[in-house]
C-alpha atoms as a PDB file:
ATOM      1  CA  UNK A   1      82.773 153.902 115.859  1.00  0.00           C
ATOM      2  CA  UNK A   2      82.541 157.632 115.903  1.00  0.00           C
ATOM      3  CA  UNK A   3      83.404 159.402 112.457  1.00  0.00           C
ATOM      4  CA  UNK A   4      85.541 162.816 112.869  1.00  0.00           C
ATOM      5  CA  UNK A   5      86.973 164.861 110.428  1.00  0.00           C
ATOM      6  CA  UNK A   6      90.135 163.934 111.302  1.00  0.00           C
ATOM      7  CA  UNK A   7      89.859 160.228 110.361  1.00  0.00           C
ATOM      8  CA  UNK A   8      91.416 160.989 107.188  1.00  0.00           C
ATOM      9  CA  UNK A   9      94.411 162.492 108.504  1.00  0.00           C
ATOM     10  CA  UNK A  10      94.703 160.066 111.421  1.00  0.00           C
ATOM     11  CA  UNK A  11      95.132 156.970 109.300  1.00  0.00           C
ATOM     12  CA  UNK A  12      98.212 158.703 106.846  1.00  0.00           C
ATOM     13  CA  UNK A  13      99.694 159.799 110.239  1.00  0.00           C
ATOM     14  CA  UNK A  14      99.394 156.217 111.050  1.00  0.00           C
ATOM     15  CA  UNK A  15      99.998 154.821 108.062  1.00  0.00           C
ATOM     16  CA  UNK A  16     103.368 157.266 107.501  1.00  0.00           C
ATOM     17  CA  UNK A  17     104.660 156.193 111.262  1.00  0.00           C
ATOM     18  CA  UNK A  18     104.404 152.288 110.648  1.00  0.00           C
ATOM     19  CA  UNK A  19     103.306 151.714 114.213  1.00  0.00           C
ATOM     20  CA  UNK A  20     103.546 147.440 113.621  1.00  0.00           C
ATOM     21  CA  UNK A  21     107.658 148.468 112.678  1.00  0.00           C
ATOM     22  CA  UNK A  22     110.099 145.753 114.888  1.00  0.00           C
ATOM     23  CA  UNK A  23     112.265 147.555 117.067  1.00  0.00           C
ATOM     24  CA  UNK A  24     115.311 146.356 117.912  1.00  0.00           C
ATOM     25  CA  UNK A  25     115.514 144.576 121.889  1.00  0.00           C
ATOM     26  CA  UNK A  26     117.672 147.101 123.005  1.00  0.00           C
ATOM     27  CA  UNK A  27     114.930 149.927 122.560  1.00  0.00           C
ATOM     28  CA  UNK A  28     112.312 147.535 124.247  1.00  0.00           C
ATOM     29  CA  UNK A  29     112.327 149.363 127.784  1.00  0.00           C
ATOM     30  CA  UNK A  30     112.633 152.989 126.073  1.00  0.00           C
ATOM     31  CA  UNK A  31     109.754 152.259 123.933  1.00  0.00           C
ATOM     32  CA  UNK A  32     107.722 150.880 126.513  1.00  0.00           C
ATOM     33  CA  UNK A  33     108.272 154.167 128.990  1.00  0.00           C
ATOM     34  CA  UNK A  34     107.063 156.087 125.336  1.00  0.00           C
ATOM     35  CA  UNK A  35     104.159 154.528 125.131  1.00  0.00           C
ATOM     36  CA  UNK A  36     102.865 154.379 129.141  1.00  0.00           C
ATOM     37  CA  UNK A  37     104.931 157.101 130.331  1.00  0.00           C
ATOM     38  CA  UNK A  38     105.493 159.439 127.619  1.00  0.00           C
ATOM     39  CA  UNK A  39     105.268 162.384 130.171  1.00  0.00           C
ATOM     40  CA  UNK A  40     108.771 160.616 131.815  1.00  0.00           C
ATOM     41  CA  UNK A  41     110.919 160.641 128.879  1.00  0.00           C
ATOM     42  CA  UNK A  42     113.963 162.878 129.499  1.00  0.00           C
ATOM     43  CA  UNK A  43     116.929 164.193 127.143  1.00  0.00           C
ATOM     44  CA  UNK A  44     118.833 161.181 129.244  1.00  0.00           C
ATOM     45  CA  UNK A  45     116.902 158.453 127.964  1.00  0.00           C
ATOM     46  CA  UNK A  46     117.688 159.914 124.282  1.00  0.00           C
ATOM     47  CA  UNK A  47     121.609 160.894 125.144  1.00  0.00           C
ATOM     48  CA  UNK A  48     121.771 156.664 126.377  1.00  0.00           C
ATOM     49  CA  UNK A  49     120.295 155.503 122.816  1.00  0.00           C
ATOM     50  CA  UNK A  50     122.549 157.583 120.830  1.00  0.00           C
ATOM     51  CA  UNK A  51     125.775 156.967 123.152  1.00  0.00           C
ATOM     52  CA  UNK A  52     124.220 153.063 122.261  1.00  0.00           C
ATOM     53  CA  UNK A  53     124.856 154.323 118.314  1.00  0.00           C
ATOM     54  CA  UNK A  54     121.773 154.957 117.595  1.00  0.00           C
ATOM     55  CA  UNK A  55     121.176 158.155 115.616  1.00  0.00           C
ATOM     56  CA  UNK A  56     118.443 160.795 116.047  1.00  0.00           C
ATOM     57  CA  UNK A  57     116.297 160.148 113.324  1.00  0.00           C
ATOM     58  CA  UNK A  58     116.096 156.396 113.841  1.00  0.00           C
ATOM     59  CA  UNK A  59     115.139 157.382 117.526  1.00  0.00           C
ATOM     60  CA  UNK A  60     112.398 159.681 116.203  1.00  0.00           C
ATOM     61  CA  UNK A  61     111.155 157.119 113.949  1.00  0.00           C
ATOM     62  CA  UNK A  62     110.659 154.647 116.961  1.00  0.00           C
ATOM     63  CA  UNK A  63     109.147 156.623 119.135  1.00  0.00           C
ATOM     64  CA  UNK A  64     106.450 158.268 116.635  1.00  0.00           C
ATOM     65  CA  UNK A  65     105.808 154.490 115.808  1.00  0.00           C
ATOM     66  CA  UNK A  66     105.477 153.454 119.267  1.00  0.00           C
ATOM     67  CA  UNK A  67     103.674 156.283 120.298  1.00  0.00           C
ATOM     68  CA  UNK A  68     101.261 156.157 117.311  1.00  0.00           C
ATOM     69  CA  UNK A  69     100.702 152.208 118.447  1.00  0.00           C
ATOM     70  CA  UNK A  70     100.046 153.793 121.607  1.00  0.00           C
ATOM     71  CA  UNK A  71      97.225 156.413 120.801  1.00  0.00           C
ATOM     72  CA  UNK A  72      95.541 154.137 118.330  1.00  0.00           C
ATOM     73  CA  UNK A  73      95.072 151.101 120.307  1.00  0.00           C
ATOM     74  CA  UNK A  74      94.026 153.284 123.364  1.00  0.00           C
ATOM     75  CA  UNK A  75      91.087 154.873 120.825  1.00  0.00           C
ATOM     76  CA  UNK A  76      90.285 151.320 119.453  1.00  0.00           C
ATOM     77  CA  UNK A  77      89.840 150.698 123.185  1.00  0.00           C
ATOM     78  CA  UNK A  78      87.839 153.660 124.016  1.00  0.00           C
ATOM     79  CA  UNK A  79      85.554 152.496 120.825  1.00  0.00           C
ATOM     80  CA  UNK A  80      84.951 149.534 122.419  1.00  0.00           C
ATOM     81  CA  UNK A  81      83.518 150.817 125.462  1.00  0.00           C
ATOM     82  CA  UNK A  82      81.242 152.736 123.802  1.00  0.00           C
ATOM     83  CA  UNK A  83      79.801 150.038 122.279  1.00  0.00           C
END
């Protein structure tokens, strides 16, 4: 693979977001639309997840983790085309 100079700083990022963190069920189709669909996720989807008693930090911390899953297995997978 590739070296950057951002390598470094990618894997705290990843390390810091715990992108292998269980989510609870109820997230499971909000997480999903984060990491396919990013571009789709409204104020809505985070007003029904708090309403749900969920509270904006533990929201944040799910998506960053599901998005960071997201963008790192998409680059392992890009990697692997290369080679």
């Amino acid at each position: 693979m590739m070296k950057t100079r951002y390598d470094e700083l990618i894997a705290r990022v990843r390390a810091a977001a715990e992108p292998e963190r269980v989510a609870p069920t109820v997230l499971s189709a909000y997480l999903e639309k984060v990491r396919l669909y990013a571009y789709k996720v409204t104020d809505r989807d985070v007003d029904e997840l708090k309403a749900a008693g969920f509270s904006e930090d533990e929201i944040f911390e799910q998506t960053v983790s599901a998005a960071v899953a997201s963008t790192t297995t998409a680059r392992i997978a890009t990697a692997a085309r290369r080679s």
